[in-house]
Protein backbone atom coordinates (compact mmCIF):
# COMPACT_ATOMS: atom_id res chain seq x y z
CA UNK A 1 -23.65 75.01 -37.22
CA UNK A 2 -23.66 71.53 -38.91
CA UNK A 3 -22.55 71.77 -42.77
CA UNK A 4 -25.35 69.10 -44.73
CA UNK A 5 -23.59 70.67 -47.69
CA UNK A 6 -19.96 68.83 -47.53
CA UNK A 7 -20.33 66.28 -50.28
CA UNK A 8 -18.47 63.10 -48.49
CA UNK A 9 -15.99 60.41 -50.39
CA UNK A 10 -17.79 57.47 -49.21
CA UNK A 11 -15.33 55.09 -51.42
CA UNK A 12 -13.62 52.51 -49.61
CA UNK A 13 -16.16 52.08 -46.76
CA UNK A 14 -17.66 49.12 -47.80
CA UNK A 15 -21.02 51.02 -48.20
CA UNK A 16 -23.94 49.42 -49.33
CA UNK A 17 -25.26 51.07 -51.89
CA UNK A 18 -22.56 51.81 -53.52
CA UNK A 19 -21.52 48.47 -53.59
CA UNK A 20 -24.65 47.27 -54.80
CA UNK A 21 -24.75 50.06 -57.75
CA UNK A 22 -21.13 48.66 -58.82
CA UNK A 23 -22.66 44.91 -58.57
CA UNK A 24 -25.44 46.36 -61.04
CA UNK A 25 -22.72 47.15 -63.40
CA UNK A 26 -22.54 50.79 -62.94
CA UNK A 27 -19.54 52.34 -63.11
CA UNK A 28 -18.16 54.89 -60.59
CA UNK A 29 -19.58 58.14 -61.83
CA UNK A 30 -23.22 56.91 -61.33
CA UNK A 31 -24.73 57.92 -58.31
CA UNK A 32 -26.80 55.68 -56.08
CA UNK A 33 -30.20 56.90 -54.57
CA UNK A 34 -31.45 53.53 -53.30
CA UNK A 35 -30.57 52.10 -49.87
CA UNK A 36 -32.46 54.08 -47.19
CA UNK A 37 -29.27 55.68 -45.46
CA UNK A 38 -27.89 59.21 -45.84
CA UNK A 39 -24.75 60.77 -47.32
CA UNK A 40 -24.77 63.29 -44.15
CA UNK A 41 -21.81 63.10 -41.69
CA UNK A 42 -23.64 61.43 -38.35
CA UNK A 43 -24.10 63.81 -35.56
CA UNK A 44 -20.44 64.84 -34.22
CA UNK A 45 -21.88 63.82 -30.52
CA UNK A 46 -21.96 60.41 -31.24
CA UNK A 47 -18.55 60.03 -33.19
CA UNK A 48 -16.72 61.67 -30.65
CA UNK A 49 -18.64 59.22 -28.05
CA UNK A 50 -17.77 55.99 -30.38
CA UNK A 51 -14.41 57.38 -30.40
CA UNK A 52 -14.09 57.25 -27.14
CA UNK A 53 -15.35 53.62 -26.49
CA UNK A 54 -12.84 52.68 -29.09
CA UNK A 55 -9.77 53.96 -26.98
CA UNK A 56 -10.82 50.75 -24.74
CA UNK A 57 -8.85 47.99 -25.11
CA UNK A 58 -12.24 45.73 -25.00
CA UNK A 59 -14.68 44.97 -27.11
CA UNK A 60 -16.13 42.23 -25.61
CA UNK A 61 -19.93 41.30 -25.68
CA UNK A 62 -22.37 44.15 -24.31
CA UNK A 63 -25.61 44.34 -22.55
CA UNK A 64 -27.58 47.09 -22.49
CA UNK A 65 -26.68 49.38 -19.43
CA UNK A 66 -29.70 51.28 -17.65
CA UNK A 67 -28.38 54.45 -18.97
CA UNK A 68 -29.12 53.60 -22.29
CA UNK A 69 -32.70 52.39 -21.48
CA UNK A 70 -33.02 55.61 -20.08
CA UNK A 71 -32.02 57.22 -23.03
CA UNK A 72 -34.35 55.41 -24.66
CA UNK A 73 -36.99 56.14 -22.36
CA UNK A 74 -36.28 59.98 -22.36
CA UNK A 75 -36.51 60.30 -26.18
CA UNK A 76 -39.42 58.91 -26.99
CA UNK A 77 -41.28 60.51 -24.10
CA UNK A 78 -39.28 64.16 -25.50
CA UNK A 79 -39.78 63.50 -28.99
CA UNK A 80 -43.06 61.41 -29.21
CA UNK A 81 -45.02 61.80 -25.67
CA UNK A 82 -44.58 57.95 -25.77
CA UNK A 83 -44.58 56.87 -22.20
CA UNK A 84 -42.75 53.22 -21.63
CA UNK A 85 -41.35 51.18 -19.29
CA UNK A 86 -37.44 49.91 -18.91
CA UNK A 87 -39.01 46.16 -19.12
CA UNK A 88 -41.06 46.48 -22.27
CA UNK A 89 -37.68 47.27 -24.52
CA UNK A 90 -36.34 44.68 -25.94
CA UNK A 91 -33.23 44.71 -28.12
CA UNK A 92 -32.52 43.51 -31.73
CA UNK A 93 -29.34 43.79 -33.82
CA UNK A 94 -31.53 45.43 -36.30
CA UNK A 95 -35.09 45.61 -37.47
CA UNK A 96 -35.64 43.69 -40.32
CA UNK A 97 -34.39 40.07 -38.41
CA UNK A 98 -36.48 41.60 -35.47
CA UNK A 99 -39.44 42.02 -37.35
CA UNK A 100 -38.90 38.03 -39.15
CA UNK A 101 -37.75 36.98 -35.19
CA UNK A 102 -41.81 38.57 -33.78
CA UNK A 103 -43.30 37.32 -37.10
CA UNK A 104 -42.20 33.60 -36.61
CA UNK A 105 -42.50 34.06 -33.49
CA UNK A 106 -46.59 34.21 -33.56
CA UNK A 107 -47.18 33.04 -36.62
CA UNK A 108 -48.03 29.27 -37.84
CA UNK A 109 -47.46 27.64 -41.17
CA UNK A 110 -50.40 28.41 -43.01
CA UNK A 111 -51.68 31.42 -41.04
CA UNK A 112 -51.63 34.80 -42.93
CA UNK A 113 -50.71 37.91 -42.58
CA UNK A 114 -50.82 41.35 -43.98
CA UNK A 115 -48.75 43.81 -45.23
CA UNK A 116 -49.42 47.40 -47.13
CA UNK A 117 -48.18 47.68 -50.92
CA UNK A 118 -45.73 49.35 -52.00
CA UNK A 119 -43.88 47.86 -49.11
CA UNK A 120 -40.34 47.67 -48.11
CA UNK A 121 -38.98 45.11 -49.81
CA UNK A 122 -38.03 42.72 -47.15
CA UNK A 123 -41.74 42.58 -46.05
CA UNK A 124 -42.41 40.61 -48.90
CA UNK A 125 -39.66 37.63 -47.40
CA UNK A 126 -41.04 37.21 -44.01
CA UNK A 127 -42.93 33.72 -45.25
CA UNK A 128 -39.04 32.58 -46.50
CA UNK A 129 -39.00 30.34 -43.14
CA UNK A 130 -42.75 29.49 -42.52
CA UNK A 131 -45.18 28.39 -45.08
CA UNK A 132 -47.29 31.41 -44.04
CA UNK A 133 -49.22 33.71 -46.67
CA UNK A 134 -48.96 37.13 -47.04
CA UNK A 135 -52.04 39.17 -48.39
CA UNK A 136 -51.78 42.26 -49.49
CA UNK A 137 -53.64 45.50 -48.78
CA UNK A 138 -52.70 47.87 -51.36
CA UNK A 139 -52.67 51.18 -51.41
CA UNK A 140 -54.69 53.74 -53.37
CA UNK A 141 -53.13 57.17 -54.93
CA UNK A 142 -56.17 59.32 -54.51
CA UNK A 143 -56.21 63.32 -54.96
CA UNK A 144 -52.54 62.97 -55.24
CA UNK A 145 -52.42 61.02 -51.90
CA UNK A 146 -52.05 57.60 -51.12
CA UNK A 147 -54.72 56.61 -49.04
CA UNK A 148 -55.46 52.64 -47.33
CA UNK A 149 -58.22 50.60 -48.66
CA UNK A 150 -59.90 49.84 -45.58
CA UNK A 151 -62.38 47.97 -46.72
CA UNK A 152 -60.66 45.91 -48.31
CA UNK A 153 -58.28 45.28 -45.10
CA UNK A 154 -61.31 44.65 -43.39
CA UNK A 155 -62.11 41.80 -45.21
CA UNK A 156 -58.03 40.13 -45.32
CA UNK A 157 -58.23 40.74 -41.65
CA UNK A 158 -61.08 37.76 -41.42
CA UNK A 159 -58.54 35.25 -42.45
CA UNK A 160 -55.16 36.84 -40.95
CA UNK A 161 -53.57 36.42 -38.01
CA UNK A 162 -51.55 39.72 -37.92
CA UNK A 163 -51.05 43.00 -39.75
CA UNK A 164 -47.64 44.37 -40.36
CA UNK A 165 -47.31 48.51 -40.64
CA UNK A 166 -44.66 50.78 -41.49
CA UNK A 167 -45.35 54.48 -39.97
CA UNK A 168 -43.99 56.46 -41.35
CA UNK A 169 -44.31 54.38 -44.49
CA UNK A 170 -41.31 52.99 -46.64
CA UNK A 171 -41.78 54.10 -49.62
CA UNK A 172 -44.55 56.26 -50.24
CA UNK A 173 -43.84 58.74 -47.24
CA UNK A 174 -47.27 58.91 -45.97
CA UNK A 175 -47.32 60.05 -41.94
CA UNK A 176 -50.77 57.62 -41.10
CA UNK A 177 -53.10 60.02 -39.51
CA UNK A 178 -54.66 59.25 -36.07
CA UNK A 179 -58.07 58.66 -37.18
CA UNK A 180 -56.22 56.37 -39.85
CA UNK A 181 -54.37 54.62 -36.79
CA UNK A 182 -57.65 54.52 -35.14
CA UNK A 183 -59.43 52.32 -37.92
CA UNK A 184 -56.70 49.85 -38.45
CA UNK A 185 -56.78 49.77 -34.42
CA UNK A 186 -61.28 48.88 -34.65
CA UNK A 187 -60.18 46.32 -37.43
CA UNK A 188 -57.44 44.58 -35.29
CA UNK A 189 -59.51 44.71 -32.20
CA UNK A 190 -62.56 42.90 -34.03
CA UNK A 191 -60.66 40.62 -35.84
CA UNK A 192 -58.21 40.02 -32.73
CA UNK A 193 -54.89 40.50 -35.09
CA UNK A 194 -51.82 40.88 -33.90
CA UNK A 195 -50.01 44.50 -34.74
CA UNK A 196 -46.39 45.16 -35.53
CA UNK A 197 -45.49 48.39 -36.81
CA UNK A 198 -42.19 49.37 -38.13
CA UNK A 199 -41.57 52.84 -36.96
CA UNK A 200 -38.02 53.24 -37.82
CA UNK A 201 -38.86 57.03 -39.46
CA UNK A 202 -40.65 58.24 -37.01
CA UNK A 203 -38.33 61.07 -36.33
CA UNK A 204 -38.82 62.03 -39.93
CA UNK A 205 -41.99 63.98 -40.40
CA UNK A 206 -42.11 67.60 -42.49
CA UNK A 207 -44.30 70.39 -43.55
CA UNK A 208 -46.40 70.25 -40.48
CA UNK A 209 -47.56 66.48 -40.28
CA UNK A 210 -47.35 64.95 -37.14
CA UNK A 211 -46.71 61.02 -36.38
CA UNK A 212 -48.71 59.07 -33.93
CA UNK A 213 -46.94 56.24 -31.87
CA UNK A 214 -49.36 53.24 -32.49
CA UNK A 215 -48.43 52.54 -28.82
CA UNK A 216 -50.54 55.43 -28.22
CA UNK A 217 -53.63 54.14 -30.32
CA UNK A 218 -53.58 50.89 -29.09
CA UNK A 219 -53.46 51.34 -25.28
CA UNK A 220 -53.69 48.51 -23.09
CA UNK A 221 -53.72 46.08 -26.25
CA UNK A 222 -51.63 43.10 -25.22
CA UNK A 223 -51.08 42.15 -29.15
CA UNK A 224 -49.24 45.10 -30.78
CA UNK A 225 -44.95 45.62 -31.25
CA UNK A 226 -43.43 48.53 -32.28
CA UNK A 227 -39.77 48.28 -33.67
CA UNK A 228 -37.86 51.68 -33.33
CA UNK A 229 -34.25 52.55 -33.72
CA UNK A 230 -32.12 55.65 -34.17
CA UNK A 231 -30.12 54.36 -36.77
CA UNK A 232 -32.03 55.96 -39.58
CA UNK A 233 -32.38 58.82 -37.44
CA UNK A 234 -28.43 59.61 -37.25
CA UNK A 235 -27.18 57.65 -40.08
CA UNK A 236 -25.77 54.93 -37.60
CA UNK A 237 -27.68 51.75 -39.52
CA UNK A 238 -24.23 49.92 -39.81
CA UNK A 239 -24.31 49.45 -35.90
CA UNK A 240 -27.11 47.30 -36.18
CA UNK A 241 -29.11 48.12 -33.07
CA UNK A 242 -32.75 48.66 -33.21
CA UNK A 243 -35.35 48.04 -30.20
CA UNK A 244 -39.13 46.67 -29.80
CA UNK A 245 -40.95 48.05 -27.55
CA UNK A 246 -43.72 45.48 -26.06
CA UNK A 247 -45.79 46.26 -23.46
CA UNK A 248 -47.32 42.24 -22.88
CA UNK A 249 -45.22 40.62 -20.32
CA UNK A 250 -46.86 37.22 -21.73
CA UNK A 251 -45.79 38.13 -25.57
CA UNK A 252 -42.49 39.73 -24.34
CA UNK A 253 -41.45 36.51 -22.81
CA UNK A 254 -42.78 34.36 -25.96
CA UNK A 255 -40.66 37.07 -27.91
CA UNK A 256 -37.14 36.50 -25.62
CA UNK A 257 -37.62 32.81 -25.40
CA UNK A 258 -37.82 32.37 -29.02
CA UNK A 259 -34.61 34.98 -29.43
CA UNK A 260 -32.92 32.80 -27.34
CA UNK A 261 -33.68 29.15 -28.82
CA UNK A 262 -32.63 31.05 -32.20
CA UNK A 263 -29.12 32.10 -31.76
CA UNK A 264 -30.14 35.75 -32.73
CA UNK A 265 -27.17 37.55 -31.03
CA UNK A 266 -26.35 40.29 -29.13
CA UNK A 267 -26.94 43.78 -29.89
CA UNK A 268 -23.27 45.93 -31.28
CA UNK A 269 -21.06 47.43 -28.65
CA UNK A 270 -20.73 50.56 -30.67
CA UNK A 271 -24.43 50.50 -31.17
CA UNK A 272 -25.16 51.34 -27.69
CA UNK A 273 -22.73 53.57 -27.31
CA UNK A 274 -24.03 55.35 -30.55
CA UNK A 275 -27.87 55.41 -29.40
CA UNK A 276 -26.50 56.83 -26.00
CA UNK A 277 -25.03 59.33 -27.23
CA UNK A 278 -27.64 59.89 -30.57
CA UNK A 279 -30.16 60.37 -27.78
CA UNK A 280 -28.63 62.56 -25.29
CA UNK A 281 -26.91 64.53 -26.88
CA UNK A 282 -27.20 64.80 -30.58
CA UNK A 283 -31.16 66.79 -30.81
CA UNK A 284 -29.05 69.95 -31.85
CA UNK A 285 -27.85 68.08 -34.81
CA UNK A 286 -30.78 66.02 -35.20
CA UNK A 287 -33.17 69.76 -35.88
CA UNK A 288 -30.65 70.88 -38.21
CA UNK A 289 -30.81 67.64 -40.44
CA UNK A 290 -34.45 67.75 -40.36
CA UNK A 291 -34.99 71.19 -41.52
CA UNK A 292 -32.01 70.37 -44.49
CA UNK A 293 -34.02 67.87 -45.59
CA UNK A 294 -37.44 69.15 -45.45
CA UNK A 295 -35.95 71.92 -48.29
CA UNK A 296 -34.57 69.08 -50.09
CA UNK A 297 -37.96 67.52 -50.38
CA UNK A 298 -39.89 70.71 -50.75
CA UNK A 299 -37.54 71.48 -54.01
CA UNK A 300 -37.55 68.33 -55.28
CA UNK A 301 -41.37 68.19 -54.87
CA UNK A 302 -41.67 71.34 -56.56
CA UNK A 303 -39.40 70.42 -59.54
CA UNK A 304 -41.09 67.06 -60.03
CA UNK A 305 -44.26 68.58 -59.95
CA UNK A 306 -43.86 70.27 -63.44
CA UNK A 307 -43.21 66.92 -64.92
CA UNK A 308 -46.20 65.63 -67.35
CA UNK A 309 -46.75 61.53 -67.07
CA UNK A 310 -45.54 61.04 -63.35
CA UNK A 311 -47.26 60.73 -60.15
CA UNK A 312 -46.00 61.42 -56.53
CA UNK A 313 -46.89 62.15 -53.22
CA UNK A 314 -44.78 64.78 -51.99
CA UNK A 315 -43.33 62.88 -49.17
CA UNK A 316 -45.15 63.69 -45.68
CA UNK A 317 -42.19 61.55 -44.01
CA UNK A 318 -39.24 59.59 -44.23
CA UNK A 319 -36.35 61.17 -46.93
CA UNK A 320 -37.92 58.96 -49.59
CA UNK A 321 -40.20 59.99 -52.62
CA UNK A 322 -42.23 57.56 -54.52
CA UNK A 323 -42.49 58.10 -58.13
CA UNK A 324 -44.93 56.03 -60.17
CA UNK A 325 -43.60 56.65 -63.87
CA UNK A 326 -46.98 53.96 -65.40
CA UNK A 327 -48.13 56.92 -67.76
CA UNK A 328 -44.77 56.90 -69.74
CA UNK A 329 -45.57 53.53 -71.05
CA UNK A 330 -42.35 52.07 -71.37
CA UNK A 331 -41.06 49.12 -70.47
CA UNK A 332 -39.29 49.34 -66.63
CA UNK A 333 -36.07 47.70 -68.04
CA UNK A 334 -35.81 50.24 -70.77
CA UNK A 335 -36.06 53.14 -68.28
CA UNK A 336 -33.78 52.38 -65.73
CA UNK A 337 -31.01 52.11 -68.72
CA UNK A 338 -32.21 55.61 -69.60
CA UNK A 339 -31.52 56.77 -65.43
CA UNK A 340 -28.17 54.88 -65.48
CA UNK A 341 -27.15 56.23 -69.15
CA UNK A 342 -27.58 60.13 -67.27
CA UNK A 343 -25.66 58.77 -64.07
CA UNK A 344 -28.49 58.48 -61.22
CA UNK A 345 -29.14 54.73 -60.19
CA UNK A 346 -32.56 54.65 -58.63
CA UNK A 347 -34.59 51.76 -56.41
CA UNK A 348 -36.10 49.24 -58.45
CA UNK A 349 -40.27 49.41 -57.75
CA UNK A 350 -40.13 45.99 -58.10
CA UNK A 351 -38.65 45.34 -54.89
CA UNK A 352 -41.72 47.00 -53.25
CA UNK A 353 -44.39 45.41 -55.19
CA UNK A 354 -44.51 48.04 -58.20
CA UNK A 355 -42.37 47.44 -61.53
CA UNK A 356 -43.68 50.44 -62.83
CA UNK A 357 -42.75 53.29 -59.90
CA UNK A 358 -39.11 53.85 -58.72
CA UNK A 359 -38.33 55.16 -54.68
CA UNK A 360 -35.63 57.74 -54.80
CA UNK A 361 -33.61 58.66 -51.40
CA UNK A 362 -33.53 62.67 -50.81
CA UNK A 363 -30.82 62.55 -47.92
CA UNK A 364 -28.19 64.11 -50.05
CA UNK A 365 -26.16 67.26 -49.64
CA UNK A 366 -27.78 70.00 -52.52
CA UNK A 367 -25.05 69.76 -54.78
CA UNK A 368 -26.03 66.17 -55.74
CA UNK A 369 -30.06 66.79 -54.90
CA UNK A 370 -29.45 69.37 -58.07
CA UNK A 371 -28.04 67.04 -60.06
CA UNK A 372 -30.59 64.31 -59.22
CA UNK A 373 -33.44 66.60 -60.53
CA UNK A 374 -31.75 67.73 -63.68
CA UNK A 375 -30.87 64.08 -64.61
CA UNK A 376 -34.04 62.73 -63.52
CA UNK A 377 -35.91 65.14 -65.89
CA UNK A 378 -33.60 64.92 -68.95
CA UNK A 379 -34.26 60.56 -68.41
CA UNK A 380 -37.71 61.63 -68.59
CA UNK A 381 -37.70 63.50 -71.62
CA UNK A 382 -35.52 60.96 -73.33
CA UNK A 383 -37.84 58.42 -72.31
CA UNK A 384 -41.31 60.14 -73.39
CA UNK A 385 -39.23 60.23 -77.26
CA UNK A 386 -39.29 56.62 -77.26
CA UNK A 387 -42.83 56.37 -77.89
């Protein structure tokens, strides 16, 4: 019905990673897995409904209009059975300045908080405008699973003032359990830490595993936000809406006031009409791109599996895979020359707290997924002769 398989000229958009692979010095016939968007077509729903909005001769500032809190509304209770309220949704023209909006928003200088390694990279900046410190809770590969240390988060949580999450989690692709949502939720209660989750994949879950709203673990808890957005969802990131959802009146008031002393902005007229639409009337779409991409990451699990001196987690959610290449024994620099010399640019570890693993995005038509894996294993070969 939908055809995943059209490879799309994406030149002359302006697209970030793209961009950022020809900033790196990579020339046009290297192709970019890094930024977390994909190179699918968005859902035809929501063009056609952006389309129309464009036909306007306005495009004049927007509020949200009770239609698309309703949307909203209907979508997570469909999708999630995540019951909220019109009032606890609060916009954001994206997630990452939402998150760093919350974050300074309860945080002092010299008050901590943690965060879950690997972690999406701009997790690591939210102490850029507070002299805050951010401990880290890293995570263990276990049984060929990455798994949270929770004793050690027990004992950071003594001295923090919140936890930040990411469920599903950017980049290893683990779905956190309930019972796993359940302890962090005893640690935060006894240690009276504040909770924000990013949940911007949570429509991204394969192979049976299920995701778990931490609204629904921490019920009647008046210090938890959840950020949630469909712009991963249906490729619609560039519209820069995203939402928290924050059931406190108290916090949710602390939250607005200090959106409004800060100049934030206003959420994208497109945006709105995108999520409308995304939500309404794009699930047809939506099933089809989740069952394309759940054989991407089944093949590519598959193939990577039968590689000697890697380690992985075959992905659980998101489209990413996390690929710690430490048993090569080479020096990250080095490799990355070796991806780029066989025309795949992949995300830095670095970025997410690991100079030795790479994150590679999955959300490509098959065509290119096949030519990921073959040039992904002939850089590994190339790179196990150098030693």
């Amino acid at each position: 019905m939908f055809n995943f398989d059209e490879v799309i000229d994406r030149s002359g958009l302006s697209c970030a990673k793209y961009e950022t692979s020809r900033e790196a010095g990579n020339d046009e016939t290297v192709i970019p897995f890094t930024i977390a968007d994909m190179n699918f077509a968005t859902a035809p729903e929501v063009k056609a409904a952006c389309l129309k909005r464009a036909d306007r001769d306005f495009y004049s500032y927007t509020v949200p209009s009770d239609d698309v809190y309703e949307a909203i509304i209907n979508w997570q209770k469909d999708m999630h059975e995540l019951d909220i309220k019109k009032d606890w949704i609060v916009f954001s023209p994206g997630t990452v300045p939402g998150l760093d909006l919350v974050i300074r928003s309860i945080i002092e200088d010299s008050e901590k908080i943690i965060i879950q390694t690997p972690a999406y990279p701009p997790f690591f900046n939210f102490s850029n405008l507070k002299n805050m410190e951010i401990l880290q809770n890293k995570l263990i590969f276990e049984d060929s699973k990455y798994k949270i240390d929770f004793k050690d988060l027990e004992e950071k949580a003594k001295e923090a003032k919140a936890i930040v999450l990411c469920n599903p989690h950017n980049p290893v692709g683990r779905v956190w359990t309930k019972p796993e949502l359940e302890k962090i939720s005893e640690i935060a209660y006894k240690y009276n830490l504040y909770v924000i989750s990013d949940e911007m994949h949570q429509d991204f879950t394969f192979n049976g595993n299920s995701y778990t709203p931490m609204m629904r673990v921490f019920k009647n808890y008046e210090k938890v936000v959840s950020f949630m957005a469909p712009s991963k969802t249906f490729n619609i990131a560039g519209l820069n809406t995203a939402y928290a959802i924050i059931p406190d009146d108290k916090l949710r008031e602390k939250i607005n006031d200090i959106s409004s002393r800060s100049l934030m902005g206003a959420v994208n007229t497109f945006g709105l009409c995108a999520l409308k639409a995304a939500y309404n009337d794009g699930r047809a779409w939506y099933k089809e791109m989740i069952k394309y991409l759940e054989r991407n990451i089944n093949y590519v699990s598959e193939e990577f599996s039968k590689i000697d001196g890697i380690k992985f987690e075959k992905p659980e959610g998101t489209y990413l895979i996390w690929i710690d290449l430490s048993g090569l024994n080479c020096e990250p620099k080095k490799m990355h020359e070796i991806f780029v010399k066989n025309k795949i640019f992949l995300s830095d570890g670095a970025m997410f707290g690991d100079e030795k693993s790479v994150r590679i995005n999955l959300a490509y038509p098959r065509e290119i997924i096949d030519f990921l894996v073959s040039s992904f294993k002939k850089s590994i070969e190339e790179i196990k002769a150098l030693n």
